[in-house]
Protein backbone atom coordinates (compact mmCIF):
# COMPACT_ATOMS: atom_id res chain seq x y z
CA UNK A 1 73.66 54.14 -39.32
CA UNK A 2 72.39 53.16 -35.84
CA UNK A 3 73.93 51.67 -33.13
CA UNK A 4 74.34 47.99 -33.49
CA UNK A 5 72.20 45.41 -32.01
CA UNK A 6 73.19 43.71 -29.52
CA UNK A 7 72.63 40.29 -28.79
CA UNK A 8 69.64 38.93 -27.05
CA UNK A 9 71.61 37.58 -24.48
CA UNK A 10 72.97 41.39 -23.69
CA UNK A 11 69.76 43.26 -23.88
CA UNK A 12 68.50 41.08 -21.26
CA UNK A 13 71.52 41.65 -19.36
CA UNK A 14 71.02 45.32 -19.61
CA UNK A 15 67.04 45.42 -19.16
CA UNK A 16 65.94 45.79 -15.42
CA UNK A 17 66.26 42.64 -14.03
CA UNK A 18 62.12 41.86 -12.19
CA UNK A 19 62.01 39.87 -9.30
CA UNK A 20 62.49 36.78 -10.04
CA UNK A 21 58.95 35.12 -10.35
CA UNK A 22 60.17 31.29 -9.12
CA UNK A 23 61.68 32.82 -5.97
CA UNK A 24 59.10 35.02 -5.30
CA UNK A 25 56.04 32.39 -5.33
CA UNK A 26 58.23 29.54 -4.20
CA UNK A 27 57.57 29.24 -0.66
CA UNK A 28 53.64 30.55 -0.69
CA UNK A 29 52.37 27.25 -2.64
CA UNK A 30 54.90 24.75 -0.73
CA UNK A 31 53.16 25.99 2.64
CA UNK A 32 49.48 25.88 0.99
CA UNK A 33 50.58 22.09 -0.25
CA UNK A 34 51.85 21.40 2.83
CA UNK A 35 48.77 22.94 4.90
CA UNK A 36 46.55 20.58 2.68
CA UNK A 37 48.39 17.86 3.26
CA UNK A 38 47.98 18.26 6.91
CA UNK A 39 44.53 18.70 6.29
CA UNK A 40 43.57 15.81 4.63
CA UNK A 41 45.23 13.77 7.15
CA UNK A 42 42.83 15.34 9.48
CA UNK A 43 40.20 15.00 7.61
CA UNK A 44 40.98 11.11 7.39
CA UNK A 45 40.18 11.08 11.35
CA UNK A 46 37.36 13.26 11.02
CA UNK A 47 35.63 10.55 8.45
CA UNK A 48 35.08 7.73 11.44
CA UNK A 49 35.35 4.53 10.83
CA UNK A 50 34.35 2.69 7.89
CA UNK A 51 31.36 1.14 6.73
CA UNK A 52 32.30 -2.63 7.37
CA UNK A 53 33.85 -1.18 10.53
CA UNK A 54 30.51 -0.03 12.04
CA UNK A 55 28.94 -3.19 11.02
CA UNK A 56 31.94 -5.30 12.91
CA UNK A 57 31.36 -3.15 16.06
CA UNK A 58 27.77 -2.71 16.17
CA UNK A 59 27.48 -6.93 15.32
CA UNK A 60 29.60 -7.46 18.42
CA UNK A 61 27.26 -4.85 20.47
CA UNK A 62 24.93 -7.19 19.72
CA UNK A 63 26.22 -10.55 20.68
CA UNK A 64 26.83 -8.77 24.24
CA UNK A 65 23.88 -7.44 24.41
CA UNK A 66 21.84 -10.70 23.44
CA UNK A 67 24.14 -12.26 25.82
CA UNK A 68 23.68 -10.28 28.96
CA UNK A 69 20.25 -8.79 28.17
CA UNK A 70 21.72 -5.63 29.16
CA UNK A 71 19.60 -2.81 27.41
CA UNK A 72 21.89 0.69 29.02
CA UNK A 73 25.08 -0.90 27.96
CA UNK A 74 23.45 -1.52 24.47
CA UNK A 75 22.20 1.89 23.82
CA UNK A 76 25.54 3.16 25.57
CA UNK A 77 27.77 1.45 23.00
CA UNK A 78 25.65 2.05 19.90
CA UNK A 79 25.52 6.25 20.80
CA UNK A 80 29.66 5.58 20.96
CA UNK A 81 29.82 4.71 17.38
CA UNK A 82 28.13 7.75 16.23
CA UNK A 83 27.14 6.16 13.32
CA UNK A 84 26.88 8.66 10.39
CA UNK A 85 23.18 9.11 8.58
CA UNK A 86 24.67 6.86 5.39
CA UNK A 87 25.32 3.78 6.99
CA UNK A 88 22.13 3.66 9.67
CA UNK A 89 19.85 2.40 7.47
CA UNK A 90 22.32 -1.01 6.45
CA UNK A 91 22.85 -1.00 10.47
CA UNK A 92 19.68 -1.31 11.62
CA UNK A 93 19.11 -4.22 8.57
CA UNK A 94 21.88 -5.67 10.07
CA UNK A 95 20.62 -5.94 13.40
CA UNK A 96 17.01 -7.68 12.55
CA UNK A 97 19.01 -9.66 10.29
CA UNK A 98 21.12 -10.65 13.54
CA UNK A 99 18.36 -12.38 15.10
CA UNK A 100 16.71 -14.31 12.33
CA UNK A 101 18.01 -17.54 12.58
CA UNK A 102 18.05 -17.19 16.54
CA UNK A 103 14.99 -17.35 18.86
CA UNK A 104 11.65 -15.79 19.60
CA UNK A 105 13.45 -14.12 23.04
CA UNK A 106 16.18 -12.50 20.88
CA UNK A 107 14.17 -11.05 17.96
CA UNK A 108 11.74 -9.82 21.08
CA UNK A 109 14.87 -8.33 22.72
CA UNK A 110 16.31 -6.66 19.36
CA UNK A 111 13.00 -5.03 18.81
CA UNK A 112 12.96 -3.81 22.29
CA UNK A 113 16.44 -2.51 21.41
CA UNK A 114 15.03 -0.79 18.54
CA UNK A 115 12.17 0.58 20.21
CA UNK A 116 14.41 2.04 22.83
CA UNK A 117 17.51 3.43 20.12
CA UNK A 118 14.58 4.69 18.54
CA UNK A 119 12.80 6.98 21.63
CA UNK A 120 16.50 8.58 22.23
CA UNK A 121 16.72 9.82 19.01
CA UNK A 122 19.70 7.87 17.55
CA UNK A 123 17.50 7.47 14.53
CA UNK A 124 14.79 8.00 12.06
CA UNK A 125 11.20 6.60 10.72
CA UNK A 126 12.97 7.13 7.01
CA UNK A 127 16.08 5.56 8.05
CA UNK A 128 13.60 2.53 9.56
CA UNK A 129 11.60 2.43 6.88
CA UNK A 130 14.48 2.09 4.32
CA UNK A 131 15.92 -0.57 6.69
CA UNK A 132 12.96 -2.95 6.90
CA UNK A 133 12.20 -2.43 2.95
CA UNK A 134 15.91 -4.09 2.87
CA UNK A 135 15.29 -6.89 5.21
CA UNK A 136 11.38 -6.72 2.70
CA UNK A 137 13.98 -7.73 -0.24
CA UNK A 138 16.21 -10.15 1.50
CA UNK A 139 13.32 -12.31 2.41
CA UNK A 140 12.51 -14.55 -0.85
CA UNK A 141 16.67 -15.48 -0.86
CA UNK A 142 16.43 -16.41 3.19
CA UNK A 143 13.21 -18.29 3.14
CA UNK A 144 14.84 -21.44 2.20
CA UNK A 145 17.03 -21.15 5.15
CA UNK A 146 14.42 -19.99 7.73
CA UNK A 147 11.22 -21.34 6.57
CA UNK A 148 9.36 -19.37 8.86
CA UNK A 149 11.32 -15.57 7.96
CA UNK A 150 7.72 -14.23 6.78
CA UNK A 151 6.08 -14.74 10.89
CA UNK A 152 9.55 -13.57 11.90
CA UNK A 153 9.65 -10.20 9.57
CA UNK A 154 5.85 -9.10 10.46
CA UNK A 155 6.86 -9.79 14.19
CA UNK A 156 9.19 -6.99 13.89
CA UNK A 157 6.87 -4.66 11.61
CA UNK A 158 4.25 -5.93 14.85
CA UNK A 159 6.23 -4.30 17.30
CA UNK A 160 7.47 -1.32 15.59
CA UNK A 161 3.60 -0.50 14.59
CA UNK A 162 3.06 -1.14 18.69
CA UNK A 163 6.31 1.21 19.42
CA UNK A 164 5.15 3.86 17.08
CA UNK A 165 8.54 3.30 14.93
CA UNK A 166 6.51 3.06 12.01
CA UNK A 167 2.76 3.37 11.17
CA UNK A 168 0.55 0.93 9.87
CA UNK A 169 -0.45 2.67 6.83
CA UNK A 170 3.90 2.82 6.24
CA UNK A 171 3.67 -1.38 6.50
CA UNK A 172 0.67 -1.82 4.08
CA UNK A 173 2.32 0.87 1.90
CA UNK A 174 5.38 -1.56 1.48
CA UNK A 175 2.96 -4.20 0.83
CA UNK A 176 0.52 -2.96 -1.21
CA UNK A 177 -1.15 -5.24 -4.05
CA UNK A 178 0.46 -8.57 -2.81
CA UNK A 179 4.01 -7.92 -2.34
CA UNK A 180 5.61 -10.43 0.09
CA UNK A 181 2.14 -11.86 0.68
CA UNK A 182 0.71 -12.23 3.48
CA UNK A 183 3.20 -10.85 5.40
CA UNK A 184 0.30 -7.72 5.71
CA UNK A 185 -1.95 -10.41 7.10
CA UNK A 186 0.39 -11.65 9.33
CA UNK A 187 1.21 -8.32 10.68
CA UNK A 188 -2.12 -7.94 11.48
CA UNK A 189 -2.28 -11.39 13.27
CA UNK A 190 1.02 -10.54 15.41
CA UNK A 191 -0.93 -6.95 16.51
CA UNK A 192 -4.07 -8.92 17.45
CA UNK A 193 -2.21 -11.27 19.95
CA UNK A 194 -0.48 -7.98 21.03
CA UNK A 195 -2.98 -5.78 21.15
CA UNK A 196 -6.27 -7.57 21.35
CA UNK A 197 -9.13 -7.09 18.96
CA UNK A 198 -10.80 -3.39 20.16
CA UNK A 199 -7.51 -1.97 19.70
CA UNK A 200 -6.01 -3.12 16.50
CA UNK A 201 -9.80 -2.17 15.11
CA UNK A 202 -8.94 1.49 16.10
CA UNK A 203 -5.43 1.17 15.14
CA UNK A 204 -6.68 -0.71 11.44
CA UNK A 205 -9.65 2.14 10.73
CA UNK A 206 -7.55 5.15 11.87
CA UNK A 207 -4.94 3.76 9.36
CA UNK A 208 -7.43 3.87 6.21
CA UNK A 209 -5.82 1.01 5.13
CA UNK A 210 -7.70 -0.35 2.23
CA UNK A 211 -7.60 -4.96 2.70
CA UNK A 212 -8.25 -5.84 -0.85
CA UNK A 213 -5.27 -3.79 -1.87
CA UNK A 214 -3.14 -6.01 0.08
CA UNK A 215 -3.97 -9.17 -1.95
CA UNK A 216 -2.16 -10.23 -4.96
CA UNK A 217 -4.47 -8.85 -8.31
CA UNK A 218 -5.06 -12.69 -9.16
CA UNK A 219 -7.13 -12.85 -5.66
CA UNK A 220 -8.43 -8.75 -4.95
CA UNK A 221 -12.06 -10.02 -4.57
CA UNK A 222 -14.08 -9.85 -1.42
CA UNK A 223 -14.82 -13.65 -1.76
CA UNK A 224 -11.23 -14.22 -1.32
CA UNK A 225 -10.54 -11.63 1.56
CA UNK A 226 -13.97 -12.91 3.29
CA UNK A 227 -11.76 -16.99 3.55
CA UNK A 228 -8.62 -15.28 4.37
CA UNK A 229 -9.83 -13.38 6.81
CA UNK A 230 -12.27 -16.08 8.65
CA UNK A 231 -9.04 -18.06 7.99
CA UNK A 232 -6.91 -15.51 9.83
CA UNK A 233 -9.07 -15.13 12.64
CA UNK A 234 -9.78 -11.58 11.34
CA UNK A 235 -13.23 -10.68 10.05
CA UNK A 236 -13.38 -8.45 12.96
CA UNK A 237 -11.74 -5.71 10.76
CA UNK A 238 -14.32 -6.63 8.24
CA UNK A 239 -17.74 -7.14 9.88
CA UNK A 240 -19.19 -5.90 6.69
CA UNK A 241 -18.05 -9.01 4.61
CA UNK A 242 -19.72 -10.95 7.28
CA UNK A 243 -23.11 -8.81 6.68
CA UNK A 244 -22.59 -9.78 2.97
CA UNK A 245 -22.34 -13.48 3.64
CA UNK A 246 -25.66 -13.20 6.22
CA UNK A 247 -27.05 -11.46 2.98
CA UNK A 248 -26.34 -14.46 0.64
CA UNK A 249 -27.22 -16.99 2.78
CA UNK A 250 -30.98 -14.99 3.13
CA UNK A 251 -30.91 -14.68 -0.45
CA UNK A 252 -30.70 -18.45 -1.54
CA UNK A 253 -33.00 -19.33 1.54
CA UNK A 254 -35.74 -17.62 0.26
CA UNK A 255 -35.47 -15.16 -2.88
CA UNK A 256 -38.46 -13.07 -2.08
CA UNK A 257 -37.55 -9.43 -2.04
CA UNK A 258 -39.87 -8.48 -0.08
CA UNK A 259 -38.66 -11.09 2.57
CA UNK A 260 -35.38 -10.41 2.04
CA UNK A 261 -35.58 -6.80 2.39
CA UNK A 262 -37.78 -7.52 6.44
CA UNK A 263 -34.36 -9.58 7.10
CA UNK A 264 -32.01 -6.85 6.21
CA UNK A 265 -34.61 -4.33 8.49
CA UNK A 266 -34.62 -6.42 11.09
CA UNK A 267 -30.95 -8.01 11.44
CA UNK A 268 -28.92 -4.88 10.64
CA UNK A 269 -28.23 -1.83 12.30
CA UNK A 270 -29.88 1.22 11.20
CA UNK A 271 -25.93 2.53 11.25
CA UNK A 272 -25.38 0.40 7.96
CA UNK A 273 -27.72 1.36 5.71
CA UNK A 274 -25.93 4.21 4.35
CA UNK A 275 -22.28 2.77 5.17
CA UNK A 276 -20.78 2.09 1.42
CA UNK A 277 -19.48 -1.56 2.50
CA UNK A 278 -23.16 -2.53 3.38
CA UNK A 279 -24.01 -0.85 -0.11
CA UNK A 280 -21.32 -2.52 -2.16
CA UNK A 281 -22.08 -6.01 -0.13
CA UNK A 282 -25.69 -5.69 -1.21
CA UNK A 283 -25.00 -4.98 -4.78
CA UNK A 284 -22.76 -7.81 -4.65
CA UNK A 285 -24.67 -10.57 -3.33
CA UNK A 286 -27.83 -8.73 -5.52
CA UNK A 287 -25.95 -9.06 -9.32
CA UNK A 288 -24.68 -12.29 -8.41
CA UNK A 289 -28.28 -14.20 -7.74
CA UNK A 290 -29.25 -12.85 -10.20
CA UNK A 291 -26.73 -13.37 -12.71
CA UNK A 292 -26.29 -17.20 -11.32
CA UNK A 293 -30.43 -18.11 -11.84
CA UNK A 294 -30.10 -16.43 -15.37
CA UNK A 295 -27.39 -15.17 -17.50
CA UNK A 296 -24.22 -17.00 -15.90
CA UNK A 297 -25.05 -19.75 -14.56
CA UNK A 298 -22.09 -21.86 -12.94
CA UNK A 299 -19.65 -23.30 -15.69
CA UNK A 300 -20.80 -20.61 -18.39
CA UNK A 301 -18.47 -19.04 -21.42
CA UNK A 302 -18.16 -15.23 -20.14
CA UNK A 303 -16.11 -15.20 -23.60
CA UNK A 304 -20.13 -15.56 -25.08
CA UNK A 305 -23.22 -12.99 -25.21
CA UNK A 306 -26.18 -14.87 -23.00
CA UNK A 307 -29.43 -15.26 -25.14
CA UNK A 308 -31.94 -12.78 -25.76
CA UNK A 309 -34.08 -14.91 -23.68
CA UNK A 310 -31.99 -15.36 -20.63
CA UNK A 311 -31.47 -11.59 -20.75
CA UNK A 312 -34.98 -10.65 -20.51
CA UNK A 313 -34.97 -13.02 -17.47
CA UNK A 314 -32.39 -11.30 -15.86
CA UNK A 315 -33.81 -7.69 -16.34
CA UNK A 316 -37.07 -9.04 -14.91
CA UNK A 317 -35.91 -10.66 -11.97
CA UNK A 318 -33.59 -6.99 -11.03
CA UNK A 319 -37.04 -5.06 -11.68
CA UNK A 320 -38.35 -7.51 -9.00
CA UNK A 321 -35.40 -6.59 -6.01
CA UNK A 322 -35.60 -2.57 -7.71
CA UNK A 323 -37.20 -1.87 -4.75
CA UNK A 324 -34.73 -3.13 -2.30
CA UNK A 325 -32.23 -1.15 -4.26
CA UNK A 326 -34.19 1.89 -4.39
CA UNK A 327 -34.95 1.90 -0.87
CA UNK A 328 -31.00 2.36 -0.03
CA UNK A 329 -29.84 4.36 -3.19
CA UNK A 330 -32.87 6.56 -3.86
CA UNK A 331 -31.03 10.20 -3.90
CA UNK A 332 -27.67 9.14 -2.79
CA UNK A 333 -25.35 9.66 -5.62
CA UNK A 334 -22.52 8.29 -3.68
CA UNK A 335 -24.11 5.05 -2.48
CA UNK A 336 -24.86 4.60 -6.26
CA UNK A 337 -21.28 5.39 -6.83
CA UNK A 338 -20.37 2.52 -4.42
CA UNK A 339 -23.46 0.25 -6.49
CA UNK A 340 -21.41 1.02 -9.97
CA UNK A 341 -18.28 0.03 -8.54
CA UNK A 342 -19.31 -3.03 -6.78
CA UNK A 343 -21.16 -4.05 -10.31
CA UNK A 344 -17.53 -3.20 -11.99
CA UNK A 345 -15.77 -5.24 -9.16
CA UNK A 346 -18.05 -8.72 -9.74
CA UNK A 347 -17.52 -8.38 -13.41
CA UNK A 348 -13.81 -7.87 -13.39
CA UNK A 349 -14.22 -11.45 -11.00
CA UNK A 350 -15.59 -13.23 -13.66
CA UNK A 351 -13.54 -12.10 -16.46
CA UNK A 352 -15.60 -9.60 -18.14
CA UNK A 353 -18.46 -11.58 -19.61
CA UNK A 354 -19.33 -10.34 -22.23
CA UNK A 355 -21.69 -7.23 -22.68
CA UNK A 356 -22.77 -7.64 -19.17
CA UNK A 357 -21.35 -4.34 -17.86
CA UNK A 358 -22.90 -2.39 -20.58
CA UNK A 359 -26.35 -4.25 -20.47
CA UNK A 360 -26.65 -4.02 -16.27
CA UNK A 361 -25.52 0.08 -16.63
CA UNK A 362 -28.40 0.43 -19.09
CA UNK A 363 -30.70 -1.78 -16.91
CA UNK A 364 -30.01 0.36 -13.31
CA UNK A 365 -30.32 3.83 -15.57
CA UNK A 366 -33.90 2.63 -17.21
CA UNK A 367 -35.06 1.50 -13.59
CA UNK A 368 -33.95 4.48 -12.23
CA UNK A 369 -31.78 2.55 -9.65
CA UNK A 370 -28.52 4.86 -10.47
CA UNK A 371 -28.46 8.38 -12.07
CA UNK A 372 -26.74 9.94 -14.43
CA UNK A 373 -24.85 11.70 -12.49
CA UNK A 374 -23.55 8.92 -10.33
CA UNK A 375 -22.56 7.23 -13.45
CA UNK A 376 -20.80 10.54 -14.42
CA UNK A 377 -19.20 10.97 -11.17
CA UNK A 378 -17.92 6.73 -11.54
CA UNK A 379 -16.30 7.81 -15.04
CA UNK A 380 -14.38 10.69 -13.79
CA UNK A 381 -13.22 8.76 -10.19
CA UNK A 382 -9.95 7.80 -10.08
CA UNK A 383 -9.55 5.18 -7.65
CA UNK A 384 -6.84 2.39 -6.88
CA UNK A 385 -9.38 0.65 -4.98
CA UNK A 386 -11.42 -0.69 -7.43
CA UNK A 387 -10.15 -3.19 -9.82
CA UNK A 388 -10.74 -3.45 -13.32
CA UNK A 389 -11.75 0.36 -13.74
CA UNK A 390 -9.68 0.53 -16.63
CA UNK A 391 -11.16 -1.96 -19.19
CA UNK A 392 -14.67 -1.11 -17.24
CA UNK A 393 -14.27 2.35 -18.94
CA UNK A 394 -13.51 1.11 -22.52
CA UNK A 395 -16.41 -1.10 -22.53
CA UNK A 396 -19.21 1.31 -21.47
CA UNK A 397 -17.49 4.32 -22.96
CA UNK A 398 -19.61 4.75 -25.97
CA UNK A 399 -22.52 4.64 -24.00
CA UNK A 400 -21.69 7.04 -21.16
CA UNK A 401 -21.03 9.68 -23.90
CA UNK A 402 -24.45 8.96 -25.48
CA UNK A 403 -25.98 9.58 -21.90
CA UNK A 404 -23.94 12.41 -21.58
CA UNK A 405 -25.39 14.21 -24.96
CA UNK A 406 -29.10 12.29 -23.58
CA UNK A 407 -29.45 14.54 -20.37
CA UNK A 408 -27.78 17.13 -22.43
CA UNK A 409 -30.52 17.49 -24.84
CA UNK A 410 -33.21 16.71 -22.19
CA UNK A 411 -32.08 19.57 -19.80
CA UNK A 412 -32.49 21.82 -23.10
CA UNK A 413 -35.69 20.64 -24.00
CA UNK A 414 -37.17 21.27 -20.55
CA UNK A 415 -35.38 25.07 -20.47
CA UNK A 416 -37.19 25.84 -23.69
């Protein structure tokens, strides 16, 4: 027989004893705990103050400064906070904000503040941008309170336009297709008194800014931009909606083409007659006279298809003004581009009547006043600019793909 086992507790007095693991790691993790400890407490300080902190100090910056006018002690005390990149955006909101309920001298003075905070660096055109989008969607709460917040808001996009803060194009971008109407319009009154007319044309072209995209879809015509504009003191930026009113007012005067087209040689500038507003306001003023004397006639049901009669009446009297047409599109597939989407635009203002889209495209292919491939070129555009494109399209469809297999065919027969 073997030795006897011993008991467990004697083997492990026997076995070699290791070091012992508690004693051994003991003090390495206490100083690591301890050392993180310390850290975080540093770490605390190295966070700066807190939001509502920042917002206390900088608000009392601003009382001072609004008090004393003093702009170096301003930018002094607002470089002391060191406000971090995730509050500056609810700062600068803050400080427009400030000023709202108070006068025209201290909302002048805080956007002098801003221009200046703004040149040294202390921050960003995102960081303004996602300010004054804030201030954008505090308006419609405050407007109760300050009736007049909408003047006060686009005096502040005014001057940061004018102080190169933000761009035009960024303003119109926040504003695009009504939103806060008319605070775009208003902006655009603010930089006139600032600027004076020559200017703000530059600064308005250079910013490709498109006008009817800043009304509200109910009112994107250029009958409605034409009154608020003239009401706005702003048809400058638009002379071409004045050209299209001269046009109108020739047209009812005296309805003889050939008349009509001596006017348009003799009042316009040569410069015009291939710019695409003077294209699309001649289209415009052209469908409508001739629409109104035959197939929609004021107080008509665009819900219901005209009579053959009054439809051969209206092809006859556009034969009659072809040539005006011709003598501006002939060979310019882009002007007739323009043509097609001012026809598109006047329907979409009255609704859609019906079948009048379809029958006017097959009227200006048969007279040759648009080309297939301008019509082509229409269908495959994708353009914001134009309303109504959509439901345009899905009338006409059918027949653009039946013009489409028409040329087709034709091209063939002539190869052959």
């Amino acid at each position: 027989m073997g030795e006897p086992l011993l008991p467990t507790s004697q083997t492990s007095l026997l076995a070699p004893k290791p070091p012992p693991p508690i004693l051994h790691a003991k003090e390495p993790p206490i100083l690591i705990k301890q050392g993180s400890l310390d850290k975080n407490k540093g770490g605390k300080k190295d966070k700066g103050p807190s939001k509502d902190e920042v917002m206390k100090k900088v608000d009392s910056m601003l009382d001072d400064y609004l008090n004393n006018s003093n702009m170096e002690e301003a930018v002094n005390s607002f470089k002391e906070q060191k406000i971090q990149d995730r509050f500056m955006s609810a700062v600068l909101t803050s400080m427009m904000n400030k000023a709202l309920e108070k006068t025209d001298a201290d909302r002048e003075l805080v956007s002098t503040l801003l221009a200046k905070l703004k040149k040294e660096g202390l921050f960003n055109t995102a960081q303004f941008t996602g300010a004054f989008k804030e201030l954008l969607g505090q308006m419609a709460d405050k407007e109760r309170a300050i009736p007049k917040i909408f003047s006060y808001v686009a005096g502040y996009a005014a001057n940061s336009v004018v102080e190169e803060i933000m761009s035009l194009a960024e303003v119109a971008e926040m504003t695009e297709n009504g939103a806060h109407y008319p605070l775009f319009l208003l902006v655009l009154q603010q930089l006139n008194k600032t600027l004076g007319k020559a200017e703000l044309t530059k600064l308005f072209n250079d910013s490709k800014v498109n006008l009817l995209n800043m009304l509200p879809e109910i009112d994107k015509t250029k009958e409605k931009l034409a009154d608020i504009l003239e009401d706005k003191g702003l048809t400058f930026l638009f002379p071409l909606l004045r050209i299209q009113a001269e046009l109108w007012k020739q047209l009812k005067a005296n309805p003889n083409p050939t008349t009509f087209y001596k006017w348009i040689k003799e009042n316009l500038d040569p410069s015009h007659y291939k710019a695409p507003g003077f294209i699309n306001a001649l289209m415009t003023v052209l469908v409508k006279y001739i629409t109104q004397e035959t197939t929609l006639p004021e107080g008509a049901d665009p819900g219901v298809i005209p009579d053959k009669a009054l439809q051969e009446k209206e092809k006859t009297l556009l034969e009659k003004f072809n040539p005006v047409l011709q003598a501006f599109l002939q060979n310019e597939i882009n002007l007739q581009v323009v043509a097609v989407y001012a026809l598109q635009v006047y329907c979409y203002s009255k609704q859609f009547p019906k079948g009048m889209l379809l029958r006017w495209f097959v009227y200006l292919y048969d007279l040759e006043i648009v080309e297939e491939d301008a019509f082509m070129k229409w269908k495959e555009d994708i353009s914001d600019d134009y309303p109504g494109k959509g439901k345009a399209l899905f009338q006409v469809n059918t027949w653009l793909v039946w013009l489409s297999v028409a040329e087709s065919e034709e091209e063939e027969d002539g190869n052959s």
